[in-house]
PDB file of N, CA and C in Angstrom:
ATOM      1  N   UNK A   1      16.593 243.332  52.047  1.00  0.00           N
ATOM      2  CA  UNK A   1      15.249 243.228  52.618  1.00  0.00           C
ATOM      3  C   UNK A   1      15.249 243.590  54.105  1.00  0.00           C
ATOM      4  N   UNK A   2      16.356 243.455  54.837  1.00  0.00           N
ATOM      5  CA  UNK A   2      16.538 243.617  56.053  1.00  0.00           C
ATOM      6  C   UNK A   2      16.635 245.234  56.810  1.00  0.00           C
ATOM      7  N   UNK A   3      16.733 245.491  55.466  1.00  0.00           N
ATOM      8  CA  UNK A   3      17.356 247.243  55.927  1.00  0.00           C
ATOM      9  C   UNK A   3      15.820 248.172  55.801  1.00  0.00           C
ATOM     10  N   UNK A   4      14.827 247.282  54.443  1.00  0.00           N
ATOM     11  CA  UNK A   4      13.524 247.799  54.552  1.00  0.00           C
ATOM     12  C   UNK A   4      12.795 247.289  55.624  1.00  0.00           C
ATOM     13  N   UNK A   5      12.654 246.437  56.358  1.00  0.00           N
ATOM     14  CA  UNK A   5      12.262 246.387  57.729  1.00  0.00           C
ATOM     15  C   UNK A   5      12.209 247.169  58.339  1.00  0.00           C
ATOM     16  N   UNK A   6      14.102 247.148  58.858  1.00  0.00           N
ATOM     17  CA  UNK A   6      14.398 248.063  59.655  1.00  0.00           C
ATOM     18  C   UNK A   6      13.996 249.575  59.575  1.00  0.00           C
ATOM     19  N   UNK A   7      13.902 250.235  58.722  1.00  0.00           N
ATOM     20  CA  UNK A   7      13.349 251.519  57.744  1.00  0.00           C
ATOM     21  C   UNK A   7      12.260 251.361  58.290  1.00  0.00           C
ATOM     22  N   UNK A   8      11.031 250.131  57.962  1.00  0.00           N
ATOM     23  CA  UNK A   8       9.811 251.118  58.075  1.00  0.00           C
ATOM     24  C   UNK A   8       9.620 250.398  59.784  1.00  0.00           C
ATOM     25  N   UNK A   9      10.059 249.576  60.650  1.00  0.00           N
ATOM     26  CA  UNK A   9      10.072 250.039  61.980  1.00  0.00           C
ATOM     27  C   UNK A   9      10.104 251.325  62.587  1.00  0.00           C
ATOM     28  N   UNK A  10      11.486 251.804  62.352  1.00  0.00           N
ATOM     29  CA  UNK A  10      11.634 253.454  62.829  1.00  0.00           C
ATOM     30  C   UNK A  10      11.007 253.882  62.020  1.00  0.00           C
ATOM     31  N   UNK A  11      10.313 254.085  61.151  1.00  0.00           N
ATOM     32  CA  UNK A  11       9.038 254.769  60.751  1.00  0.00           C
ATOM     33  C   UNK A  11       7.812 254.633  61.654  1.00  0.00           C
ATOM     34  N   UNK A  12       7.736 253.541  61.687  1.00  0.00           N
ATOM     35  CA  UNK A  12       6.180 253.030  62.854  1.00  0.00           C
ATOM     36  C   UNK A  12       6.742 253.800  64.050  1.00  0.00           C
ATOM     37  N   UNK A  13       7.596 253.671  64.613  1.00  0.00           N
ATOM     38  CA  UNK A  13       8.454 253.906  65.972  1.00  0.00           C
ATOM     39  C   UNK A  13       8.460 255.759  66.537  1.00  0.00           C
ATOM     40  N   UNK A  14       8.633 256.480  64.844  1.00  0.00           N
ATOM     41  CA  UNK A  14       8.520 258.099  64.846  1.00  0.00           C
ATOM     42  C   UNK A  14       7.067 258.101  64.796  1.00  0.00           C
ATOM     43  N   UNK A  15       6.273 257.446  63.841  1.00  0.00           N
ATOM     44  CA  UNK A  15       4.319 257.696  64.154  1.00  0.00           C
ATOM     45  C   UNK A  15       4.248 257.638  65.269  1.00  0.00           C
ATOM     46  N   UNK A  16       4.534 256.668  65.833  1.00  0.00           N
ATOM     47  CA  UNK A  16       3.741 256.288  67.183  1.00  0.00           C
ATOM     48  C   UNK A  16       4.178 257.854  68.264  1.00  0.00           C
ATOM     49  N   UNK A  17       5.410 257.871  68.596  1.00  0.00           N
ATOM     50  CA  UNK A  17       6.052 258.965  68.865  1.00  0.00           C
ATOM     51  C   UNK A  17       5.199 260.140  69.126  1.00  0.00           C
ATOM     52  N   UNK A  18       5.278 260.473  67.394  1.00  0.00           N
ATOM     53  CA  UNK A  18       4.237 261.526  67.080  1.00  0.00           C
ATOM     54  C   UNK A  18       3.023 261.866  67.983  1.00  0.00           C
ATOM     55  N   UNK A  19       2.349 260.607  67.246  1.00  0.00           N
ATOM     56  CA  UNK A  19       0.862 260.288  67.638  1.00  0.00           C
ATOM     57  C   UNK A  19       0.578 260.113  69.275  1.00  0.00           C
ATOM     58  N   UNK A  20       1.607 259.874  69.932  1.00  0.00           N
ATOM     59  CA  UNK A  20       1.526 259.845  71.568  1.00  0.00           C
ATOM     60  C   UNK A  20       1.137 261.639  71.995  1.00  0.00           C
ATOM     61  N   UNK A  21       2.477 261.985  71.303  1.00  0.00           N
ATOM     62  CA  UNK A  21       2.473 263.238  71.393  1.00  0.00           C
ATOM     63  C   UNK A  21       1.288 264.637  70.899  1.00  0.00           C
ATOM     64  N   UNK A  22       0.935 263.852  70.079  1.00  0.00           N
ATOM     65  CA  UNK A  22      -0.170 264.381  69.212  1.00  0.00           C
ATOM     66  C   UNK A  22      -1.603 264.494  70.428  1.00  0.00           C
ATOM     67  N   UNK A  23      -1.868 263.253  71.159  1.00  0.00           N
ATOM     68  CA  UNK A  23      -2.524 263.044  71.671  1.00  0.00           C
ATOM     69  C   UNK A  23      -2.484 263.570  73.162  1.00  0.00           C
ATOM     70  N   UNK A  24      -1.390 263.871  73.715  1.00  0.00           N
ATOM     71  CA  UNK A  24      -0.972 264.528  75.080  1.00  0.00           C
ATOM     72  C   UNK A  24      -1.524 266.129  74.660  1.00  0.00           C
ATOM     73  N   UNK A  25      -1.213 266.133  73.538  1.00  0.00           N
ATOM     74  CA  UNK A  25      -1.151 267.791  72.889  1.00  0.00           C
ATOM     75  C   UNK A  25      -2.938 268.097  73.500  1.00  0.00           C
ATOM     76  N   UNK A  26      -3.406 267.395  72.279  1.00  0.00           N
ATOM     77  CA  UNK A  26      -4.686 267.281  72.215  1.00  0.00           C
ATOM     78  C   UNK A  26      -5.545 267.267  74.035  1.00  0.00           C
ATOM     79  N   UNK A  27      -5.019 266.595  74.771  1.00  0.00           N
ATOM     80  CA  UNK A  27      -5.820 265.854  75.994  1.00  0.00           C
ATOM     81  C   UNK A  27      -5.973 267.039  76.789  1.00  0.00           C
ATOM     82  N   UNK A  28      -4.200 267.591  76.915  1.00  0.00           N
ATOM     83  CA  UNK A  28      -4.226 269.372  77.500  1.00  0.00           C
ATOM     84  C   UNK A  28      -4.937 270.228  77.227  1.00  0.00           C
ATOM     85  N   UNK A  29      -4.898 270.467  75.825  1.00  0.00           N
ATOM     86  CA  UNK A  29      -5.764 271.366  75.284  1.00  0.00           C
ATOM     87  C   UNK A  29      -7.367 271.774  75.945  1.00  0.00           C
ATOM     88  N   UNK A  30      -7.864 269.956  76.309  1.00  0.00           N
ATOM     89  CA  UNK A  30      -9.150 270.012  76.612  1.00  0.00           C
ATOM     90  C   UNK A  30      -9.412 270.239  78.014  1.00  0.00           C
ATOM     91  N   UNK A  31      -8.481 270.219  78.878  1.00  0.00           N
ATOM     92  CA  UNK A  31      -8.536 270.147  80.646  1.00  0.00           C
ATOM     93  C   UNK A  31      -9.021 271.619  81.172  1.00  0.00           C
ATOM     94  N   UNK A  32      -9.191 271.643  81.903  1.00  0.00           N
ATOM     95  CA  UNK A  32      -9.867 272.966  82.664  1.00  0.00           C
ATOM     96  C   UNK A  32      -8.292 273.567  83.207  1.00  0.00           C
ATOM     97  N   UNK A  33      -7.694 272.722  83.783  1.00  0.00           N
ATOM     98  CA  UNK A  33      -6.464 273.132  83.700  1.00  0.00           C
ATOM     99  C   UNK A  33      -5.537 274.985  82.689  1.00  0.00           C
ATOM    100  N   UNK A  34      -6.025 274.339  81.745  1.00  0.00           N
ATOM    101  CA  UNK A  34      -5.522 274.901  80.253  1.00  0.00           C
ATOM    102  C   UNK A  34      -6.552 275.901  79.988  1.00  0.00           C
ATOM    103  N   UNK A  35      -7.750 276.080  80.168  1.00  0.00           N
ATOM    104  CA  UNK A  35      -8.475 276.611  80.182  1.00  0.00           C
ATOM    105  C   UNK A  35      -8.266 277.700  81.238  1.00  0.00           C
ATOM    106  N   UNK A  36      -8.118 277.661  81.753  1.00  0.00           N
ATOM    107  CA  UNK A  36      -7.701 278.792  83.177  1.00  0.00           C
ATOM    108  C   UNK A  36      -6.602 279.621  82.939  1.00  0.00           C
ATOM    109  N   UNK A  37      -5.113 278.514  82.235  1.00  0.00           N
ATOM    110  CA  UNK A  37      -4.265 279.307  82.057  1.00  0.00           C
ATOM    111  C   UNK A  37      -4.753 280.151  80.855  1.00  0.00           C
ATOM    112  N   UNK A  38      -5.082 280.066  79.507  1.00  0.00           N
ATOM    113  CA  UNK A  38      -5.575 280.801  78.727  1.00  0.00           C
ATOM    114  C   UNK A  38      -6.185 281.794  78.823  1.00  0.00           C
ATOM    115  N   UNK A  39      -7.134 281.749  79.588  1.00  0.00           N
ATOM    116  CA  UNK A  39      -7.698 283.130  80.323  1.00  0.00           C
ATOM    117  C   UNK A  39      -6.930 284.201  81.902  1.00  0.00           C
ATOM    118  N   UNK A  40      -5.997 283.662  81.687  1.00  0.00           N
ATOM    119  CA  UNK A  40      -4.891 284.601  82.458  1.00  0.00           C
ATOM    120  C   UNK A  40      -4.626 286.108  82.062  1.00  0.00           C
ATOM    121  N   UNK A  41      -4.091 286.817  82.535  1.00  0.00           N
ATOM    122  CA  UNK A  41      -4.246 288.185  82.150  1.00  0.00           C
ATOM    123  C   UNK A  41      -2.655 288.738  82.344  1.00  0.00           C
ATOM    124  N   UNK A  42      -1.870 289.317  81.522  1.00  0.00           N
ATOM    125  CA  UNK A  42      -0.471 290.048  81.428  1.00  0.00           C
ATOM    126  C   UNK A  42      -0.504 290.768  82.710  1.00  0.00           C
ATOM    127  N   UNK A  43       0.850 290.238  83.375  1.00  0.00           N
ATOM    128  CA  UNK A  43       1.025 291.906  85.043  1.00  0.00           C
ATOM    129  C   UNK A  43       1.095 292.629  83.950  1.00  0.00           C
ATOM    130  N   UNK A  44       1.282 293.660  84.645  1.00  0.00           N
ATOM    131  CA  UNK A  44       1.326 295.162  84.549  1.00  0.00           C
ATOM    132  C   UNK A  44       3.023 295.445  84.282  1.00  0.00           C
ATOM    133  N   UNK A  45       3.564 294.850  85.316  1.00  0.00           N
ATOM    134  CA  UNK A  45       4.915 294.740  85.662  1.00  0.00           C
ATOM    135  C   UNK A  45       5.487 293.379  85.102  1.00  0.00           C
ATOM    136  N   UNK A  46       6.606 293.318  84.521  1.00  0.00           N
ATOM    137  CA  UNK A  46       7.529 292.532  83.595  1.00  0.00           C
ATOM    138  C   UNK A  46       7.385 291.307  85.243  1.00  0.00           C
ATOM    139  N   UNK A  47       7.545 290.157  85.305  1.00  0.00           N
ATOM    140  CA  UNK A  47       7.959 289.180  85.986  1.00  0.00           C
ATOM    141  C   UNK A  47       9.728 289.491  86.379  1.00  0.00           C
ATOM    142  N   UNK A  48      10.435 289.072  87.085  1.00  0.00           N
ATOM    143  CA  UNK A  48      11.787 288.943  87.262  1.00  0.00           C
ATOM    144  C   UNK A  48      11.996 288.225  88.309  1.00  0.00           C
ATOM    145  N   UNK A  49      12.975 287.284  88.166  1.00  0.00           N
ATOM    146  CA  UNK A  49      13.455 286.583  89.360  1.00  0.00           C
ATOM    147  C   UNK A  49      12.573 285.251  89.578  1.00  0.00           C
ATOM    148  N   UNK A  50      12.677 284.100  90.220  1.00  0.00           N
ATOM    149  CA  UNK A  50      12.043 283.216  90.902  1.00  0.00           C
ATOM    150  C   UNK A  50      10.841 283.013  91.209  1.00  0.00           C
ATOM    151  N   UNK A  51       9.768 282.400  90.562  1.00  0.00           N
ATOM    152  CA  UNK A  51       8.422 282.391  90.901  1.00  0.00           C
ATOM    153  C   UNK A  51       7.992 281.044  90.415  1.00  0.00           C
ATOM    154  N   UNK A  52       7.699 280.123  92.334  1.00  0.00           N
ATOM    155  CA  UNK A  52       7.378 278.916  92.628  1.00  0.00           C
ATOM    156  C   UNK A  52       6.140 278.438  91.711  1.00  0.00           C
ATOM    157  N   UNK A  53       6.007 277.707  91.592  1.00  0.00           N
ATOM    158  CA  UNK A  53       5.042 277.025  90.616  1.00  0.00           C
ATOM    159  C   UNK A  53       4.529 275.626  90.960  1.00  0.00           C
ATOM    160  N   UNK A  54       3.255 275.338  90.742  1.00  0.00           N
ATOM    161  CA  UNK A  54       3.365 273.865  90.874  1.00  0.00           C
ATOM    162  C   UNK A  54       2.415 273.519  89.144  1.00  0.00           C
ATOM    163  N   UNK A  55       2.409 272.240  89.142  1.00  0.00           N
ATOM    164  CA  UNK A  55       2.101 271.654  87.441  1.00  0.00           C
ATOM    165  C   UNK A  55       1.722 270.247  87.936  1.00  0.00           C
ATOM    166  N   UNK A  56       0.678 269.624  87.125  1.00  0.00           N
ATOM    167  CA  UNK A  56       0.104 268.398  87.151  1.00  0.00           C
ATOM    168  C   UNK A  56       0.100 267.943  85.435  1.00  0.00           C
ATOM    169  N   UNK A  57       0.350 266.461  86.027  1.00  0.00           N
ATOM    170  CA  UNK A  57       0.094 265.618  84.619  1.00  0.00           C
ATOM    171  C   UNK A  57      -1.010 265.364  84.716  1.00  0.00           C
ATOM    172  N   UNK A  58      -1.866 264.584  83.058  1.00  0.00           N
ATOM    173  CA  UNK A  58      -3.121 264.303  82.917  1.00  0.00           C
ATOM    174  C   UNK A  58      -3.069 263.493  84.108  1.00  0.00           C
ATOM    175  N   UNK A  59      -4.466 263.385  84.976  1.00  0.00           N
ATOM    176  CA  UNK A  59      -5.060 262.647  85.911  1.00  0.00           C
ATOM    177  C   UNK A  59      -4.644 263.171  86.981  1.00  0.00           C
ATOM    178  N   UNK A  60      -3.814 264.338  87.121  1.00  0.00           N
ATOM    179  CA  UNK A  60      -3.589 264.962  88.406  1.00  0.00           C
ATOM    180  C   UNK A  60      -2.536 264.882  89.495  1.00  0.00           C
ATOM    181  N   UNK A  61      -1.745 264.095  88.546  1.00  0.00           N
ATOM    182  CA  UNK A  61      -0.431 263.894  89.694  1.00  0.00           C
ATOM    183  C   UNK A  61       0.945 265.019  89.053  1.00  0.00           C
ATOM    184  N   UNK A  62       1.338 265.268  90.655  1.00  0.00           N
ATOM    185  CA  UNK A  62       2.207 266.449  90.493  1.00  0.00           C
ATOM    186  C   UNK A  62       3.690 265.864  89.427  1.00  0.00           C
ATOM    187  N   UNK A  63       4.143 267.486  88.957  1.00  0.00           N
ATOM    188  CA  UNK A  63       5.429 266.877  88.063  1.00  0.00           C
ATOM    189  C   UNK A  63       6.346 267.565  89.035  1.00  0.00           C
ATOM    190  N   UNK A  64       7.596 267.019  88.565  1.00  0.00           N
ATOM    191  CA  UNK A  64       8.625 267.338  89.435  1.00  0.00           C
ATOM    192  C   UNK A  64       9.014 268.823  88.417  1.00  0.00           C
ATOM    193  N   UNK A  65       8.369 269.942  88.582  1.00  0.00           N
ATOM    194  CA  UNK A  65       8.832 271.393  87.808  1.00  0.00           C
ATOM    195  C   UNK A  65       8.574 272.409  89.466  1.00  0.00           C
ATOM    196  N   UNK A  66       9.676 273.158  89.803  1.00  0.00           N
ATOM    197  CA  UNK A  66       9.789 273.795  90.755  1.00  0.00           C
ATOM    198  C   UNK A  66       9.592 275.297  90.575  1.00  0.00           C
ATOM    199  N   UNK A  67       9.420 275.648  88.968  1.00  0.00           N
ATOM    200  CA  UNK A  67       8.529 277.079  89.002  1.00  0.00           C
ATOM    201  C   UNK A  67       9.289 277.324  87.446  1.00  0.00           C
ATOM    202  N   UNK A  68       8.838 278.567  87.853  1.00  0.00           N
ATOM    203  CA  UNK A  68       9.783 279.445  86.566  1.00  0.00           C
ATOM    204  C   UNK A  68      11.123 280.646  86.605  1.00  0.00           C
ATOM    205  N   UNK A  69      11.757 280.925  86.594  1.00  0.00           N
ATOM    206  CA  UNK A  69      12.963 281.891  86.764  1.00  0.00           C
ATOM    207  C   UNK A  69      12.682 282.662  85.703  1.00  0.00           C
ATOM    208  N   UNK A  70      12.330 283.982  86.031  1.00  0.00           N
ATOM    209  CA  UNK A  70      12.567 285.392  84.598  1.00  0.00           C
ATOM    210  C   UNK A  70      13.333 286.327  84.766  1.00  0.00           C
ATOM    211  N   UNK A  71      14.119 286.771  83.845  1.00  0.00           N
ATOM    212  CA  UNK A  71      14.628 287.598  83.174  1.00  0.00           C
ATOM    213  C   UNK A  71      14.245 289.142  82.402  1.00  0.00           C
ATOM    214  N   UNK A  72      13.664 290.210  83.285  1.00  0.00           N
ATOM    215  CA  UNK A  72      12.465 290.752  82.923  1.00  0.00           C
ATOM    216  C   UNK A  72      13.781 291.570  81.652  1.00  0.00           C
ATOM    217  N   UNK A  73      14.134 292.386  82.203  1.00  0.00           N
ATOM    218  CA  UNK A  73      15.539 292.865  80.894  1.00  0.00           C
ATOM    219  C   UNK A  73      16.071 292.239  79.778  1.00  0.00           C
ATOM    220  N   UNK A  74      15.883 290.659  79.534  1.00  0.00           N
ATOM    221  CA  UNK A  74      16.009 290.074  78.504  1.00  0.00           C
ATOM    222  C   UNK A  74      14.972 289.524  78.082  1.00  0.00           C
ATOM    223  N   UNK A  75      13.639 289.580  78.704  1.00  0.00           N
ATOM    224  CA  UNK A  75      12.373 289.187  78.279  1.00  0.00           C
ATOM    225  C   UNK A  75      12.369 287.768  78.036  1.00  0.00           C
ATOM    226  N   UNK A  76      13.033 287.129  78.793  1.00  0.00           N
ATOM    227  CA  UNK A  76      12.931 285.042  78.894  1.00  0.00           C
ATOM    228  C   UNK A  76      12.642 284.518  80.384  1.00  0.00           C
ATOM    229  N   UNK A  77      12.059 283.313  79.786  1.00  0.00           N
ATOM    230  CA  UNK A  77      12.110 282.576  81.083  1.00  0.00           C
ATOM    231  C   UNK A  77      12.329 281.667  80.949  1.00  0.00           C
ATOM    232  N   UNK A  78      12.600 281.012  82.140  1.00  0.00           N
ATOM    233  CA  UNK A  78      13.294 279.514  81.954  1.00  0.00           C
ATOM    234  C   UNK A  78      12.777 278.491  83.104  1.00  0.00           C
ATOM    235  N   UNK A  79      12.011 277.114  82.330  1.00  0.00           N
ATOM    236  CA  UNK A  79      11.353 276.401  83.456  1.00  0.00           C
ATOM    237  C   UNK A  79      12.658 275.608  84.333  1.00  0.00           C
ATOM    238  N   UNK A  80      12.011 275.662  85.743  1.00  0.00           N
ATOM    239  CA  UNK A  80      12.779 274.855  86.653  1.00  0.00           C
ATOM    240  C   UNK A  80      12.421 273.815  87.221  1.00  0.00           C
ATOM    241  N   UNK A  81      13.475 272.581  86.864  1.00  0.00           N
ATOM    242  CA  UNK A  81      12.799 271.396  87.308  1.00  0.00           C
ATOM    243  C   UNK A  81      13.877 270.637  88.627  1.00  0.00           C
ATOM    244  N   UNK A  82      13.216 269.851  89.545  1.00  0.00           N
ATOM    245  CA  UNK A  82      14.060 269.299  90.284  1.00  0.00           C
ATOM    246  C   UNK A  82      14.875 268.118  89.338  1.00  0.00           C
ATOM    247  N   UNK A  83      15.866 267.913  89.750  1.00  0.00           N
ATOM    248  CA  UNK A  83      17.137 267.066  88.761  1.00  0.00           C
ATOM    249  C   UNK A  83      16.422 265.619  88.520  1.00  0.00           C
ATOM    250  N   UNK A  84      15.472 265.117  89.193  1.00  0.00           N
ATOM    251  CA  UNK A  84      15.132 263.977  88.529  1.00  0.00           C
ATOM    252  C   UNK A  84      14.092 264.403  87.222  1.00  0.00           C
ATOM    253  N   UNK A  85      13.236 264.808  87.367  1.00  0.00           N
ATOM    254  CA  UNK A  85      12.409 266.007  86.143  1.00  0.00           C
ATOM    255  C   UNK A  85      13.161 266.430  85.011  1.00  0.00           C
ATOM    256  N   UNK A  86      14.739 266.415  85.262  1.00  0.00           N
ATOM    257  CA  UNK A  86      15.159 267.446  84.493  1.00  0.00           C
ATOM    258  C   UNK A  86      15.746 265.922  83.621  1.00  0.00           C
ATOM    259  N   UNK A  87      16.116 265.362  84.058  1.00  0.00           N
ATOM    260  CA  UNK A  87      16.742 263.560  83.946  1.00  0.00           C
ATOM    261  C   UNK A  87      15.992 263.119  82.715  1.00  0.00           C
ATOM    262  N   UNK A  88      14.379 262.658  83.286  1.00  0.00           N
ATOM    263  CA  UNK A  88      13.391 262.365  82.386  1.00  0.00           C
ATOM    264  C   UNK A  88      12.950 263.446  81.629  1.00  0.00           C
ATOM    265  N   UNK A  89      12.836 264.889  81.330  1.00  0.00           N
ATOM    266  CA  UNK A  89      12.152 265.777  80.621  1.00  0.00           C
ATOM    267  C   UNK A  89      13.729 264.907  79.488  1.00  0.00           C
ATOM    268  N   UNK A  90      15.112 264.896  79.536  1.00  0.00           N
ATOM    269  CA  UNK A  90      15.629 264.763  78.347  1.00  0.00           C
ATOM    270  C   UNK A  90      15.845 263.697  77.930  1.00  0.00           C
ATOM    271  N   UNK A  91      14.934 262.561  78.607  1.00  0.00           N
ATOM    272  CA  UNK A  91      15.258 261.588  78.113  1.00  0.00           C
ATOM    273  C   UNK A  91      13.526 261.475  76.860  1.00  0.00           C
ATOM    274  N   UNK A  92      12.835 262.365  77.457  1.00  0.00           N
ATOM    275  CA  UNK A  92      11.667 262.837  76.362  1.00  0.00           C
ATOM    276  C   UNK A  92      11.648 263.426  75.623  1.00  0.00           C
ATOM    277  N   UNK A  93      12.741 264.133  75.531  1.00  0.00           N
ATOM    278  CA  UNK A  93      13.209 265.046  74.314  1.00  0.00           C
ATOM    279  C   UNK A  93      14.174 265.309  73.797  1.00  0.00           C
ATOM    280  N   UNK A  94      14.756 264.145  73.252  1.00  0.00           N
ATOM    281  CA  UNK A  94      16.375 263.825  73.061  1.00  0.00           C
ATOM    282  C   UNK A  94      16.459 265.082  71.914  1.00  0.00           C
ATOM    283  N   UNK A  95      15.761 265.374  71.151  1.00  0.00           N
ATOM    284  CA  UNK A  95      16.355 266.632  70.847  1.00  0.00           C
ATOM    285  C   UNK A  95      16.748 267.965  70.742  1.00  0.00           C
ATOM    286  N   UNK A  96      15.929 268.029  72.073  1.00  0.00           N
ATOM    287  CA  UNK A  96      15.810 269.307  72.223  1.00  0.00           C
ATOM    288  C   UNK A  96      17.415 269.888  72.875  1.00  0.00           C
ATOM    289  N   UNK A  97      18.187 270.593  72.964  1.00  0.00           N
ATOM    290  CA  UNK A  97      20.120 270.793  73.613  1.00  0.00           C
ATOM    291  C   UNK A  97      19.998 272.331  74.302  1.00  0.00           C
ATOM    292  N   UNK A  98      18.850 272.877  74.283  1.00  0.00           N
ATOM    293  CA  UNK A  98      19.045 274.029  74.900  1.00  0.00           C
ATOM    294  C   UNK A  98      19.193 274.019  77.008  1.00  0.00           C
ATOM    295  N   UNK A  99      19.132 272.909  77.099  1.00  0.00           N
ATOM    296  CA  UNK A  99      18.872 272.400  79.116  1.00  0.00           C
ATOM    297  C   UNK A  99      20.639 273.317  79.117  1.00  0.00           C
ATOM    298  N   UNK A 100      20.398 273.845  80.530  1.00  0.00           N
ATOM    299  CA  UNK A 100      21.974 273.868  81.109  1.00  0.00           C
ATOM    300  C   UNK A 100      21.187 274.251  82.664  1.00  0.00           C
ATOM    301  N   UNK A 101      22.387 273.460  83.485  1.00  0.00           N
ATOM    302  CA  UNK A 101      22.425 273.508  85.127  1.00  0.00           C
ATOM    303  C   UNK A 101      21.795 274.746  85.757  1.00  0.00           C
ATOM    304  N   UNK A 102      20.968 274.668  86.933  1.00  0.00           N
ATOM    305  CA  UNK A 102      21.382 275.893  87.618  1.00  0.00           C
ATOM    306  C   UNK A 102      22.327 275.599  88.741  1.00  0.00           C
ATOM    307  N   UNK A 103      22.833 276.843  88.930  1.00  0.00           N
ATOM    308  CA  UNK A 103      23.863 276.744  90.033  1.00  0.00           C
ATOM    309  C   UNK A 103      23.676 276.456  91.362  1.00  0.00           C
ATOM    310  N   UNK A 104      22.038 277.102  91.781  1.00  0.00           N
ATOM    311  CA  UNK A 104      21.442 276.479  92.770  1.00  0.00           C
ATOM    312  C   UNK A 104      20.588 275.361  93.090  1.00  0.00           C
TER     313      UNK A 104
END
């Protein structure tokens, strides 16, 4: 009986999860914020190299993300966060394993 508890806790524990997430999803979606970026327009020219950025959470307070870094020849980019940002982004996304250091 103890183990079905435990079972449907971490069940409640992944909904809720979800449903937090579900709801952050949702909240962005609706901000003017998001709206602006959506109506952005492709350069002309591929991005490459270092380009500062700033980012807000719902209600307007800044996140610790220091821009984006691209790769115009391999067509990626990769967000940059200051090391406390980078601390908490994995402690929010324990599963995600793709993070590695920058050197600078």
């Amino acid at each position: 009986m103890l183990i079905v508890w435990i079972l449907l806790w971490v069940v409640i524990a992944i909904l809720v999860w979800l449903g937090f997430w579900m709801l952050i999803t949702f909240l962005v979606g609706q901000s003017a914020r998001q709206k602006q970026f959506v109506e952005g327009k492709l350069p002309s020219v591929a991005p490459d190299g270092f380009y500062k950025g700033t980012a807000y959470m719902l209600g307007g307070g800044p996140v610790p993300w220091l821009g984006k870094s691209f790769e115009a020849a391999n067509n990626v980019g990769f967000n940059i966060f200051t090391p406390r940002g980078a601390s908490l982004l994995k402690m929010l996304t324990p599963f995600y394993k793709l993070f590695r250091r920058n050197s600078d």
